[in-house]
C-alpha atoms as a PDB file:
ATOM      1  CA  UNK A   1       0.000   0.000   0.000  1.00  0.00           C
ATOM      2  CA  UNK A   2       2.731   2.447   0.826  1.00  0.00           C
ATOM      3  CA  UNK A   3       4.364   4.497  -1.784  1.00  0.00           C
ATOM      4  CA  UNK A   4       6.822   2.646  -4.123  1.00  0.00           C
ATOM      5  CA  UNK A   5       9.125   4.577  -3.966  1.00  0.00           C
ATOM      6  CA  UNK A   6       9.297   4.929  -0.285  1.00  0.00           C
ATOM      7  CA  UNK A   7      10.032   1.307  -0.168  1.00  0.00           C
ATOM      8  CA  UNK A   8      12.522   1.221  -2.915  1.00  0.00           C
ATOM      9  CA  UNK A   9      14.525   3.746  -0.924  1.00  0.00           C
ATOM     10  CA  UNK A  10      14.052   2.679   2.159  1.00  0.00           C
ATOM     11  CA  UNK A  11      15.371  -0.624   1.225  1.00  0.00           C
ATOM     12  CA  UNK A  12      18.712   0.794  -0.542  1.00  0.00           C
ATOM     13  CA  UNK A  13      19.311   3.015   2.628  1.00  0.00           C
ATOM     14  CA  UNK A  14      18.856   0.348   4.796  1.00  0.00           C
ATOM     15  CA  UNK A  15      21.275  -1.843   2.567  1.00  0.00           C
ATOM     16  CA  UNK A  16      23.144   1.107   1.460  1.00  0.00           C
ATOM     17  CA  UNK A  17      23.958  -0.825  -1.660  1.00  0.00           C
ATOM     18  CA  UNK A  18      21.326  -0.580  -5.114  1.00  0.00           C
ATOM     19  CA  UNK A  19      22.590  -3.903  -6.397  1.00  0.00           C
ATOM     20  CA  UNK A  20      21.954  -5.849  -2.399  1.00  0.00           C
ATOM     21  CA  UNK A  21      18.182  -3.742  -2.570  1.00  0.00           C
ATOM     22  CA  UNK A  22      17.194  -5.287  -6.484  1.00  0.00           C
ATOM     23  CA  UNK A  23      17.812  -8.531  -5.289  1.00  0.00           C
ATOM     24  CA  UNK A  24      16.044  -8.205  -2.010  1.00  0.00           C
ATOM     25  CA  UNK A  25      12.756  -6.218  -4.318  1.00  0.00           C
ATOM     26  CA  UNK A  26      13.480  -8.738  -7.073  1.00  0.00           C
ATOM     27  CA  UNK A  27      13.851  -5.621  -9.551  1.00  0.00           C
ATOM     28  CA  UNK A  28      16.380  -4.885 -11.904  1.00  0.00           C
ATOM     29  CA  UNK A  29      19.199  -2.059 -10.497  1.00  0.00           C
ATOM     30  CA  UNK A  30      18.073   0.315 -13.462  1.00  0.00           C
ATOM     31  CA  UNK A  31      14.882   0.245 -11.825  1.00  0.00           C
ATOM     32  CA  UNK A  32      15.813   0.821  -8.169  1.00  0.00           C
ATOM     33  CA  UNK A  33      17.692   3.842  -9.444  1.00  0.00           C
ATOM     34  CA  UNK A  34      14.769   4.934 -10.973  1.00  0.00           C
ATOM     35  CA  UNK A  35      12.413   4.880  -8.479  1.00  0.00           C
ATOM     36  CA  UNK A  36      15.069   6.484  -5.988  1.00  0.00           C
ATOM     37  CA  UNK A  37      15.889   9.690  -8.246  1.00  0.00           C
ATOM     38  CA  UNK A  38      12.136  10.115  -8.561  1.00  0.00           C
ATOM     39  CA  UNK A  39      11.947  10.549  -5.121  1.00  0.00           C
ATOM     40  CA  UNK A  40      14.787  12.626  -5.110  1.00  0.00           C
ATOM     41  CA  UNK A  41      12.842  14.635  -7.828  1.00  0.00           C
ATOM     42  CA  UNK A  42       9.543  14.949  -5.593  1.00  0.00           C
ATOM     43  CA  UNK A  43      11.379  16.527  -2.568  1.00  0.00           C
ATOM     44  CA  UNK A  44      13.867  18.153  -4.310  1.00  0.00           C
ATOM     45  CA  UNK A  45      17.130  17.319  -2.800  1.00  0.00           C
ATOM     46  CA  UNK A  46      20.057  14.443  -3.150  1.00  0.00           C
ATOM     47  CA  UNK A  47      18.821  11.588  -0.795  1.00  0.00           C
ATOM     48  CA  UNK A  48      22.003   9.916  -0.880  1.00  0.00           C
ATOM     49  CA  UNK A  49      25.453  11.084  -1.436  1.00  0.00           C
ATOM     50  CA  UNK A  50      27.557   8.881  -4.136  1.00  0.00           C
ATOM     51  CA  UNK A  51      31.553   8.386  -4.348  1.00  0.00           C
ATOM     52  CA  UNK A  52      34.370   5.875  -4.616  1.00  0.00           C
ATOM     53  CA  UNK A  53      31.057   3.097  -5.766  1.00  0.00           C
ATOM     54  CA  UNK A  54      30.032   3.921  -2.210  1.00  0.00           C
ATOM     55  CA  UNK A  55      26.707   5.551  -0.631  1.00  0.00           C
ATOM     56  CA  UNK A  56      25.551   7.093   2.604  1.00  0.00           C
ATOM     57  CA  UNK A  57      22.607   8.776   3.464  1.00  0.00           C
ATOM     58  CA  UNK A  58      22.690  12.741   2.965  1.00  0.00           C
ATOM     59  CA  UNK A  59      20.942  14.715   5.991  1.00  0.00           C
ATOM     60  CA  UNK A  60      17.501  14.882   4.175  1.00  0.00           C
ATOM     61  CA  UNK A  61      17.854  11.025   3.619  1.00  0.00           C
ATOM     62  CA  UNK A  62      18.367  10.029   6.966  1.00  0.00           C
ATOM     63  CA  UNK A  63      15.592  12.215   7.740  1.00  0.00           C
ATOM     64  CA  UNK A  64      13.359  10.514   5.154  1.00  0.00           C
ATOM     65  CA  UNK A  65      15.025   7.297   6.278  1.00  0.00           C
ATOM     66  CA  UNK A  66      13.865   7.869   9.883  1.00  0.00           C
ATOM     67  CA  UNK A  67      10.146   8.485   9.186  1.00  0.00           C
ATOM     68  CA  UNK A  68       9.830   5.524   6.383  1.00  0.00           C
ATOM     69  CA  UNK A  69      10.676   3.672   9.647  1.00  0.00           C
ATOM     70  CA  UNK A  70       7.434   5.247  11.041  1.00  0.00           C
ATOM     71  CA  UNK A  71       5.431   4.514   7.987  1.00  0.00           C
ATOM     72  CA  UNK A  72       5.982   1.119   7.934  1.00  0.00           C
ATOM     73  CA  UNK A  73       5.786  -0.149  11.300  1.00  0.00           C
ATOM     74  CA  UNK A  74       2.312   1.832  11.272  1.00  0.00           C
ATOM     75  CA  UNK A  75       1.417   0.007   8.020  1.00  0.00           C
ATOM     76  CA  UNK A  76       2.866  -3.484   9.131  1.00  0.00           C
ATOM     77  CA  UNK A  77       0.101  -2.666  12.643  1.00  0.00           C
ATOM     78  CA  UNK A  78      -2.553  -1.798  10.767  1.00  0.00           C
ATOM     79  CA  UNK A  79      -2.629  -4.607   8.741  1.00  0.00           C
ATOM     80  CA  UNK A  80      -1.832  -6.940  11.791  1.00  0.00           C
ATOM     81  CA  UNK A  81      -5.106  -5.374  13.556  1.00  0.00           C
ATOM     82  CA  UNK A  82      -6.982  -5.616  10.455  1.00  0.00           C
ATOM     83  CA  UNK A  83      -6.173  -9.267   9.924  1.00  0.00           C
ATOM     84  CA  UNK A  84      -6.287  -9.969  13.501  1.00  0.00           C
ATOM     85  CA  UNK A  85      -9.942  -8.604  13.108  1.00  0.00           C
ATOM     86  CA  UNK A  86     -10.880 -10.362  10.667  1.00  0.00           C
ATOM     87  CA  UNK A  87      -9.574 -13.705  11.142  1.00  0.00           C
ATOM     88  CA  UNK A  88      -7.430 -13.544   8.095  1.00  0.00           C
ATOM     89  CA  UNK A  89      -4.377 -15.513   8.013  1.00  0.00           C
ATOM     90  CA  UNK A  90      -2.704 -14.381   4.645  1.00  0.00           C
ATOM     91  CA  UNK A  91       0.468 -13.009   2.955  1.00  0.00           C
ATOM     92  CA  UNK A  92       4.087 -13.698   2.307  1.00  0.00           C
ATOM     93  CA  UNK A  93       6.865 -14.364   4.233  1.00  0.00           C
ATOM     94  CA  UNK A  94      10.457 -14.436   3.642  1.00  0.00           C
ATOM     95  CA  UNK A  95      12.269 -17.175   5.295  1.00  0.00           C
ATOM     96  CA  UNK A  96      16.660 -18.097   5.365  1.00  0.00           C
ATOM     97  CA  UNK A  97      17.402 -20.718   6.390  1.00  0.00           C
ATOM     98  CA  UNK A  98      21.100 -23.086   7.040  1.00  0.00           C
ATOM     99  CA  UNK A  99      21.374 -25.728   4.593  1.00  0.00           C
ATOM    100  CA  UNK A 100      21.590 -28.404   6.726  1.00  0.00           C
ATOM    101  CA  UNK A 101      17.891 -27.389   8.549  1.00  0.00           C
ATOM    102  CA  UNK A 102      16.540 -26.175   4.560  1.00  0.00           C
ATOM    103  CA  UNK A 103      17.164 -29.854   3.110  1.00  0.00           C
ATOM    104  CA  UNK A 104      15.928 -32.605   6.298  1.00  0.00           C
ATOM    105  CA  UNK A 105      13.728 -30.150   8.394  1.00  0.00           C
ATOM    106  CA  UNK A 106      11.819 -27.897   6.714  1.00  0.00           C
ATOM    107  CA  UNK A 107       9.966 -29.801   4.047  1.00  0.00           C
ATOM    108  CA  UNK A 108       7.791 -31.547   5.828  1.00  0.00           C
ATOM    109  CA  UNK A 109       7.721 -28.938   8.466  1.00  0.00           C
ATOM    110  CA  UNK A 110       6.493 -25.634   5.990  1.00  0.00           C
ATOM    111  CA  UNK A 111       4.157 -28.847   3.369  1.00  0.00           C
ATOM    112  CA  UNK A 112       2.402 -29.265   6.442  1.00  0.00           C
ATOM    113  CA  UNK A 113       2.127 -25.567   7.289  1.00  0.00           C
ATOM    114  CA  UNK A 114       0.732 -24.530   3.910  1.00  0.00           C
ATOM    115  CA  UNK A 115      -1.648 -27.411   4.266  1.00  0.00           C
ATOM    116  CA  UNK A 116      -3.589 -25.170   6.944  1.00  0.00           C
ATOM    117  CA  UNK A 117      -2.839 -22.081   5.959  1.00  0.00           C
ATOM    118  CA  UNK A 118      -2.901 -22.444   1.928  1.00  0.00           C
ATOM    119  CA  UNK A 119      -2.997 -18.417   1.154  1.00  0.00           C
ATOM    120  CA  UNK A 120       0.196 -17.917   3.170  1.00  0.00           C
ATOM    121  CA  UNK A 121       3.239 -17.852   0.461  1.00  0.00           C
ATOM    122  CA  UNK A 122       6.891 -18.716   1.862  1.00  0.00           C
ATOM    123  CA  UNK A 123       9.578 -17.937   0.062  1.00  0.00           C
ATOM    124  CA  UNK A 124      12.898 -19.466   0.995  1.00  0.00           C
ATOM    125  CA  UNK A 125      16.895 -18.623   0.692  1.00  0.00           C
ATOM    126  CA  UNK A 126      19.483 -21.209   1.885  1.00  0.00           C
ATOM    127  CA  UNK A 127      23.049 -20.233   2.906  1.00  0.00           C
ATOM    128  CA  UNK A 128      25.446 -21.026   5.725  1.00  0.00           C
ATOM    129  CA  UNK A 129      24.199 -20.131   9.234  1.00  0.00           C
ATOM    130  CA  UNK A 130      26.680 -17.240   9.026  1.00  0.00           C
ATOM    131  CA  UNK A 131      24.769 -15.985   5.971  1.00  0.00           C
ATOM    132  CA  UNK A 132      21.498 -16.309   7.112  1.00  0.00           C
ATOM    133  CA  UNK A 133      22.129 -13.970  10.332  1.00  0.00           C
ATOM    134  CA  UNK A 134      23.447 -11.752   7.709  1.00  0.00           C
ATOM    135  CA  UNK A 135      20.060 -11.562   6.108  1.00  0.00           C
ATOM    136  CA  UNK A 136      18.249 -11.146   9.160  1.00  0.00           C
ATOM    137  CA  UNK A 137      20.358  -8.253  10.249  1.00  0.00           C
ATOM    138  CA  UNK A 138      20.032  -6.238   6.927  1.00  0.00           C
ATOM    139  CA  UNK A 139      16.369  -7.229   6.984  1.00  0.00           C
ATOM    140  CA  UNK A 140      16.379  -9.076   3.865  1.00  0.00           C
ATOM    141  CA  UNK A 141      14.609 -12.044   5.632  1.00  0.00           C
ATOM    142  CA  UNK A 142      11.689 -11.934   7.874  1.00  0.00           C
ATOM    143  CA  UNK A 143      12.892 -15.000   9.556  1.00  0.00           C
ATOM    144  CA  UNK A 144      16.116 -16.929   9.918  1.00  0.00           C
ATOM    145  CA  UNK A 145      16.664 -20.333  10.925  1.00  0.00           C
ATOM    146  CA  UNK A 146      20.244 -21.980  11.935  1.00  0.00           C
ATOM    147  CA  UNK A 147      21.864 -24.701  13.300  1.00  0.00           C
ATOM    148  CA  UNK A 148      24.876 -22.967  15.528  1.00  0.00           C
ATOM    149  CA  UNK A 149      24.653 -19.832  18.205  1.00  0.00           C
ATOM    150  CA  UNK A 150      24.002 -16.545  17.520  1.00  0.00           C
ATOM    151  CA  UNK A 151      26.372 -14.159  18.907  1.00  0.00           C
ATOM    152  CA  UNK A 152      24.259 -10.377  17.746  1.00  0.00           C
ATOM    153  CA  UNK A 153      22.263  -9.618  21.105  1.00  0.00           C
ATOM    154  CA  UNK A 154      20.091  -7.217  19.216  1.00  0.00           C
ATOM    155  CA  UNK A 155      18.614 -10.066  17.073  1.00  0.00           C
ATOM    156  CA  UNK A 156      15.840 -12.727  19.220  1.00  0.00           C
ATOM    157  CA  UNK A 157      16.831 -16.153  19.192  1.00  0.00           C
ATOM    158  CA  UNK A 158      14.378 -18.809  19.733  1.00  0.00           C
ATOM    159  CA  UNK A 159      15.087 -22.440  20.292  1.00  0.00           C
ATOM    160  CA  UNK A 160      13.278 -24.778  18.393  1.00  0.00           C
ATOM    161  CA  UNK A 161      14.920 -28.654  19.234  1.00  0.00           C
ATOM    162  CA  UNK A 162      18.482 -30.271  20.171  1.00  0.00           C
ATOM    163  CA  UNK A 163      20.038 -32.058  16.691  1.00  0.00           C
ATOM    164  CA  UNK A 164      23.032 -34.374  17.241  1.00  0.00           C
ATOM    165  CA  UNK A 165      25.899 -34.765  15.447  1.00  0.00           C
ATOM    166  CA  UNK A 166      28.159 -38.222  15.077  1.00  0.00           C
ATOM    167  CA  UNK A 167      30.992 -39.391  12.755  1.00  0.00           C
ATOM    168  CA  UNK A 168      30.562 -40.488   9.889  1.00  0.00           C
ATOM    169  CA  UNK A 169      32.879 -43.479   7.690  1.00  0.00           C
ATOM    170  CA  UNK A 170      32.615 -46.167   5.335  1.00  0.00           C
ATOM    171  CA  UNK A 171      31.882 -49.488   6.282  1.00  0.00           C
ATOM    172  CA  UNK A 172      35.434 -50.604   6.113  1.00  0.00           C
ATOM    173  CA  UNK A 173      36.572 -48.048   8.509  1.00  0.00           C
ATOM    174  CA  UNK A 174      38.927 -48.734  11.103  1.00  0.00           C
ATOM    175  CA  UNK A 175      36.792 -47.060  13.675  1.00  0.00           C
ATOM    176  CA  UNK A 176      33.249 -48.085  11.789  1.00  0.00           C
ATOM    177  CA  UNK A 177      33.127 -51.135  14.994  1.00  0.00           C
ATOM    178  CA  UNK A 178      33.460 -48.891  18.167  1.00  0.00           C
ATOM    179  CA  UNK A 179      30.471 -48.190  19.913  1.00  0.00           C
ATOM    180  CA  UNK A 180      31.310 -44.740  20.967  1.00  0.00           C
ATOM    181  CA  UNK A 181      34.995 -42.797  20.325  1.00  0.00           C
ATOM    182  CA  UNK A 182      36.301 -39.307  21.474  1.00  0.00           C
ATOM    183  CA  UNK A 183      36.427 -36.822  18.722  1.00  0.00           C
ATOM    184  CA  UNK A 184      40.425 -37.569  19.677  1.00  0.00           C
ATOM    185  CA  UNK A 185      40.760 -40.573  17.728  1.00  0.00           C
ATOM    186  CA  UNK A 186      39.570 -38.827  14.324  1.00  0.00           C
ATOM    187  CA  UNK A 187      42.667 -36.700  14.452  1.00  0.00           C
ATOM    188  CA  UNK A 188      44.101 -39.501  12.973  1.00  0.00           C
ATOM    189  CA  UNK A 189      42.245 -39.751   9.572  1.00  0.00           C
ATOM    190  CA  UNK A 190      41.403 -37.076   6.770  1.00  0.00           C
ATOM    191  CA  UNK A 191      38.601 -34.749   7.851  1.00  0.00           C
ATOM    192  CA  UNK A 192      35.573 -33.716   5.381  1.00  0.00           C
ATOM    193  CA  UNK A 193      34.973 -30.688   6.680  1.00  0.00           C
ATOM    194  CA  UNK A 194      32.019 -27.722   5.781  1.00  0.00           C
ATOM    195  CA  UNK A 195      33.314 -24.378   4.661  1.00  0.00           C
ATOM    196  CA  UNK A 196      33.797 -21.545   6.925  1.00  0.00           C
ATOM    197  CA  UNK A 197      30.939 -19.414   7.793  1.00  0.00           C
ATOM    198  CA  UNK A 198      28.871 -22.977   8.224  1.00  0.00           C
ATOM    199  CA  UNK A 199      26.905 -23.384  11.448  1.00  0.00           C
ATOM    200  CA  UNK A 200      28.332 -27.427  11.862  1.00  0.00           C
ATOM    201  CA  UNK A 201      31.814 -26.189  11.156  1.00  0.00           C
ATOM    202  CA  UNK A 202      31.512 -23.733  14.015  1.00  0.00           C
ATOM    203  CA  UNK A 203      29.601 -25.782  16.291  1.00  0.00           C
ATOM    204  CA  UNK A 204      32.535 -28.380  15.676  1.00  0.00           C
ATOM    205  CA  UNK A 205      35.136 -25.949  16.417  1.00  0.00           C
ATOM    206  CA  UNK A 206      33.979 -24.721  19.338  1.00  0.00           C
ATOM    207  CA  UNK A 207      33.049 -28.603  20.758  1.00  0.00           C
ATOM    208  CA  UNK A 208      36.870 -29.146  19.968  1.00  0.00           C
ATOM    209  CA  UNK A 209      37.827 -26.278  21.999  1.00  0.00           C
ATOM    210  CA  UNK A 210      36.727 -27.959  25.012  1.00  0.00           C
ATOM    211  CA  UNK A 211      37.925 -30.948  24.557  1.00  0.00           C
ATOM    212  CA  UNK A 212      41.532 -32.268  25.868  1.00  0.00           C
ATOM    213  CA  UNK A 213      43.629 -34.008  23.399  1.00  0.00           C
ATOM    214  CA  UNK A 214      42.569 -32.577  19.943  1.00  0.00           C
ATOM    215  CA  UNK A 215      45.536 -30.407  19.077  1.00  0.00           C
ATOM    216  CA  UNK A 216      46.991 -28.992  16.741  1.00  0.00           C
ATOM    217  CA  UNK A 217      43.315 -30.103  15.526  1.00  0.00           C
ATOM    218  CA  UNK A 218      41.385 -31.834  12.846  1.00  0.00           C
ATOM    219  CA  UNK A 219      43.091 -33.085  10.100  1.00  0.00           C
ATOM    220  CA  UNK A 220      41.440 -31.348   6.970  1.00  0.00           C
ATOM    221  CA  UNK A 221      41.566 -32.799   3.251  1.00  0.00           C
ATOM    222  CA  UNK A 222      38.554 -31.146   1.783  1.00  0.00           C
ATOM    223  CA  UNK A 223      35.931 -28.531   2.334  1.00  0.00           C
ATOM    224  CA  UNK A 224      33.018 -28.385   1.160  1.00  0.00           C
ATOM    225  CA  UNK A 225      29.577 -26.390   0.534  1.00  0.00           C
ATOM    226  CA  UNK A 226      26.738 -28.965   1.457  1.00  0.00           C
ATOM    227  CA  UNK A 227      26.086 -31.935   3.637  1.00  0.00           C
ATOM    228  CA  UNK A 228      24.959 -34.271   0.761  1.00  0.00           C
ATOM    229  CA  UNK A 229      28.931 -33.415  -0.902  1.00  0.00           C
ATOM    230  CA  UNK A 230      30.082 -34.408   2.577  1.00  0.00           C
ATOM    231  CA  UNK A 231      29.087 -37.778   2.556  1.00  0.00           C
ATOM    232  CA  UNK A 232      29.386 -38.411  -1.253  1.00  0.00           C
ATOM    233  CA  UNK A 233      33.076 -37.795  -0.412  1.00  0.00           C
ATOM    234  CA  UNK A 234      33.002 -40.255   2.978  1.00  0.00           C
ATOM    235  CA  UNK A 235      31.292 -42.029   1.229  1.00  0.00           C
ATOM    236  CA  UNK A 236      33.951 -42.327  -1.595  1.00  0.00           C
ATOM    237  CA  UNK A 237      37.086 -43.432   1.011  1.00  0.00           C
ATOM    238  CA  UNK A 238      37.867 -39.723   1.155  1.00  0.00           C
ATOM    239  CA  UNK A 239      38.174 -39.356   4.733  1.00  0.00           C
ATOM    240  CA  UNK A 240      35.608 -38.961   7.503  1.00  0.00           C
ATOM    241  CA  UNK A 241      32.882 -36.396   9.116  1.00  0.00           C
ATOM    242  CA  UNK A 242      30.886 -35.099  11.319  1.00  0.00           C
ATOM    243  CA  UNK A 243      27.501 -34.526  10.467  1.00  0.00           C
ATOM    244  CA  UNK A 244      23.806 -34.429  11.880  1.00  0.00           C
ATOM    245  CA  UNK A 245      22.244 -37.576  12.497  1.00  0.00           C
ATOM    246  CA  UNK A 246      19.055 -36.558  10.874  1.00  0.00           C
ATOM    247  CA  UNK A 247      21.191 -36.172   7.195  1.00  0.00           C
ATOM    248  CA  UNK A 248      22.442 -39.952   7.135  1.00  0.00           C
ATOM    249  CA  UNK A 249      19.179 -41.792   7.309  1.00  0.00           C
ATOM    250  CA  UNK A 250      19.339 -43.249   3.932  1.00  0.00           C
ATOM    251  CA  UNK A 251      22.784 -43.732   3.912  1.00  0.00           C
ATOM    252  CA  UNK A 252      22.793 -45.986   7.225  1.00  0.00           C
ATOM    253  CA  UNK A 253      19.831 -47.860   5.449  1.00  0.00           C
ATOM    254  CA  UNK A 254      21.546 -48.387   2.347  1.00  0.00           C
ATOM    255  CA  UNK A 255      25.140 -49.461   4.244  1.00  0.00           C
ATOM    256  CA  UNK A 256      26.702 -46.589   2.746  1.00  0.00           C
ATOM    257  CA  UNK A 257      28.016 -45.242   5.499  1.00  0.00           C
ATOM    258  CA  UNK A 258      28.339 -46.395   8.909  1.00  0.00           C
ATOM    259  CA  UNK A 259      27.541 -43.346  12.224  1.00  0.00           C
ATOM    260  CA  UNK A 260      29.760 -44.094  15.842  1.00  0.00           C
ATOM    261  CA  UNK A 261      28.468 -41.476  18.642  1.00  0.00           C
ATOM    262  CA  UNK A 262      30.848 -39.560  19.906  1.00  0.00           C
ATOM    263  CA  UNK A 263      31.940 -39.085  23.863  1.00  0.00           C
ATOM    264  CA  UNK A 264      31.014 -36.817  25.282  1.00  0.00           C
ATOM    265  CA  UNK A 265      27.796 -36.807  22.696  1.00  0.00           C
ATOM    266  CA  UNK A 266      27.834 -33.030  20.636  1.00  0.00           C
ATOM    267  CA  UNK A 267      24.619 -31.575  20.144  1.00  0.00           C
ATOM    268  CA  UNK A 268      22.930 -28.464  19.077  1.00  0.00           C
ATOM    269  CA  UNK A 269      20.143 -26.048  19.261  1.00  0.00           C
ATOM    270  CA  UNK A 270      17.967 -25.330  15.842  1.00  0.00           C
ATOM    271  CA  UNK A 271      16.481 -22.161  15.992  1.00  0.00           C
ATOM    272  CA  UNK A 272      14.606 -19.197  14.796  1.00  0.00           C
ATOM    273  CA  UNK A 273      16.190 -16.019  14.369  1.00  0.00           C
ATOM    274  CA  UNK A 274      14.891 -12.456  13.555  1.00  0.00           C
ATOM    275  CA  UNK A 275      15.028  -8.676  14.497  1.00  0.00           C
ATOM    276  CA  UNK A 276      13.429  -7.335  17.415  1.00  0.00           C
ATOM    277  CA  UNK A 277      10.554  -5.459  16.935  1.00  0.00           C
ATOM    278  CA  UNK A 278       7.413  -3.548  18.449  1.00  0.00           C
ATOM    279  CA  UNK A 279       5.248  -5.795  16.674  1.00  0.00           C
ATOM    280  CA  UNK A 280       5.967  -9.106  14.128  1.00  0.00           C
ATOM    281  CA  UNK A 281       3.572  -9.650  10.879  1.00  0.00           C
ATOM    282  CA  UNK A 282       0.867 -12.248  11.963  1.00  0.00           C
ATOM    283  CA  UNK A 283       2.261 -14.742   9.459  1.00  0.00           C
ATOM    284  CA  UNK A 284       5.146 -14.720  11.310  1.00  0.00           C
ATOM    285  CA  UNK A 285       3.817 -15.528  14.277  1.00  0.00           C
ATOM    286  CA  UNK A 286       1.325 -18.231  13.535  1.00  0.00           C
ATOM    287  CA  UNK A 287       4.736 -19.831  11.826  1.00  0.00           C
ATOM    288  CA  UNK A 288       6.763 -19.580  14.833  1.00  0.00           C
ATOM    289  CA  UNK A 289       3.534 -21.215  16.981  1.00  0.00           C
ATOM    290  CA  UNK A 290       3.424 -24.176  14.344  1.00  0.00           C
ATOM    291  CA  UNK A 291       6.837 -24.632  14.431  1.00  0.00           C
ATOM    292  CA  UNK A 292       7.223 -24.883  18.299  1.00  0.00           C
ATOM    293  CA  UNK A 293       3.878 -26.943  18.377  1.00  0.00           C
ATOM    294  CA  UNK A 294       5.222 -29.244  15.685  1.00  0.00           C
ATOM    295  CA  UNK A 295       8.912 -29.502  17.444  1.00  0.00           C
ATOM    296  CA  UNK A 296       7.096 -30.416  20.268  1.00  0.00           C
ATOM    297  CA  UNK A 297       5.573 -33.448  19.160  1.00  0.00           C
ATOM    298  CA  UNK A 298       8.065 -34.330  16.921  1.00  0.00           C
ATOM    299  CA  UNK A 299      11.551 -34.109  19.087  1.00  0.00           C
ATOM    300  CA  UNK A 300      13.723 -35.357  16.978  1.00  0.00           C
ATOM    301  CA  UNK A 301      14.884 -34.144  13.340  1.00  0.00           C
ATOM    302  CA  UNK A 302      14.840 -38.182  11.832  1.00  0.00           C
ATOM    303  CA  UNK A 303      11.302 -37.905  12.159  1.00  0.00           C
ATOM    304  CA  UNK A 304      10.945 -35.311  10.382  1.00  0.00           C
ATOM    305  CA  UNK A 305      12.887 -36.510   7.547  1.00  0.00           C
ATOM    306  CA  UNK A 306      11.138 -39.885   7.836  1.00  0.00           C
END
């Protein structure tokens, strides 16, 4: 409802980049520009100051900034009263999520969401947990979801359910018999390992940290972008992992691979992550009730992915 070209420019100040505010509008940068210098045009005056392929907000814009603010948290209430009046449960939502939680949790999780509410649209962006908090912070996402901590104390985390994570080898493995091992003992053997910025890699790292015995640390051959290119590698003699539980189902089926618990057992929080607000979008919040609901009566990720 709000002017278009409020929103354009509130988006590139907010971004302070035209190329990061077309993606997030899904326009084309010609057309961001455009809408921007006609606002420029209606009041007059430079709204953002340009140099070195930099930009910053000139005094007007960070006044204009500052009461787009206004306009849109007024806009985002009324239509939160309105629907809330109504009984309306409708819209879009934006959701980033880690790739881990995007490929074995959320599938069934959001089918079974649209299910009750079909006129709710969800769109989704996977990255690394490390990219996802990025999104939430510039407001690019509505609603985050990652598998390692959250160190921003302006952003709300919320936990959704423990995921744990064991080590992974073929068959043939030396350490495929043990019934438990310390994470110690995989010193010894190539590590396939998730690139930096990934919420396992960290959550790994910092597990390490507190553990006697693992330096200089893990032994790394190969990193890589996904956890389905993790075990093709373990899978291929390349070395071994650590990965969640909830990803190997099919492998441990299909003898593939072979999982050994570690001691003591590393685990992990999945959870929802966004900005802190006067008010969240109602779509957002029956989400986040779902989601809790459905975590609670289905405590562990394999079941999801069943």
């Amino acid at each position: 409802m709000a002017d278009r070209r409020l929103q354009v420019f509130h988006t590139v100040a907010r971004l302070l980049s035209f190329t990061k505010a077309a993606e997030a509008l899904h326009m084309t940068q010609p057309a961001v520009t455009f809408q921007v210098r006609q606002l420029e045009e209606y009041f007059n005056t430079r709204l953002f100051d340009r140099t070195h392929n930099r930009i910053s907000l000139t005094e007007a814009g960070q006044l204009v900034f500052g009461y787009a603010d206004k306009i849109f948290q007024l806009y985002g209430e009324m239509e939160n009263d309105i629907r809330e009046l109504t009984g309306e449960v409708s819209g879009a939502l934006t959701l980033g999520a880690s790739t881990t939680i995007a490929e074995y949790m959320l599938p069934t999780l959001l089918g079974r969401f649209r299910k009750r509410y079909p006129e709710i649209v969800i769109h989704l962006k996977v990255s690394n947990t490390e990219g996802v908090v990025s999104m939430v912070e510039n407001n690019t996402i509505d609603l985050g979801i990652v598998e390692a901590p959250v160190s921003n104390k302006n952003l709300v985390v919320e936990s959704c359910r423990e995921d744990s994570l064991v080590a992974i080898m073929p068959p043939n493995h030396p350490l495929s018999g043990e019934g438990t091992i310390h994470i110690a003992q995989l010193l010894e053997y190539p590590f396939i390992c998730r690139e930096e910025g990934s919420g396992t890699r960290e959550v790994i790292n910092e597990y390490m940290g507190r553990m006697e015995g693992c330096q200089p640390g893990l032994n790394i051959a190969m990193e890589l972008g996904s956890p389905e290119a993790v075990k093709g590698a373990v899978e291929a003699g390349m070395g071994v992992s650590l990965v969640s539980s909830a990803t190997i189902q099919k492998e441990l089926k299909l003898g593939t691979l072979v999982a050994v618990a570690l001691d003591p057992p590393l685990t992990r929080p999945f959870s929802f992550v966004h900005q802190k607000q006067k008010f969240r979008i109602r779509v957002m919040e029956e989400l986040l009730a779902f989601a809790h609901d459905y975590c609670e009566t289905h405590p562990s990720v394999e079941s999801i992915s069943a």
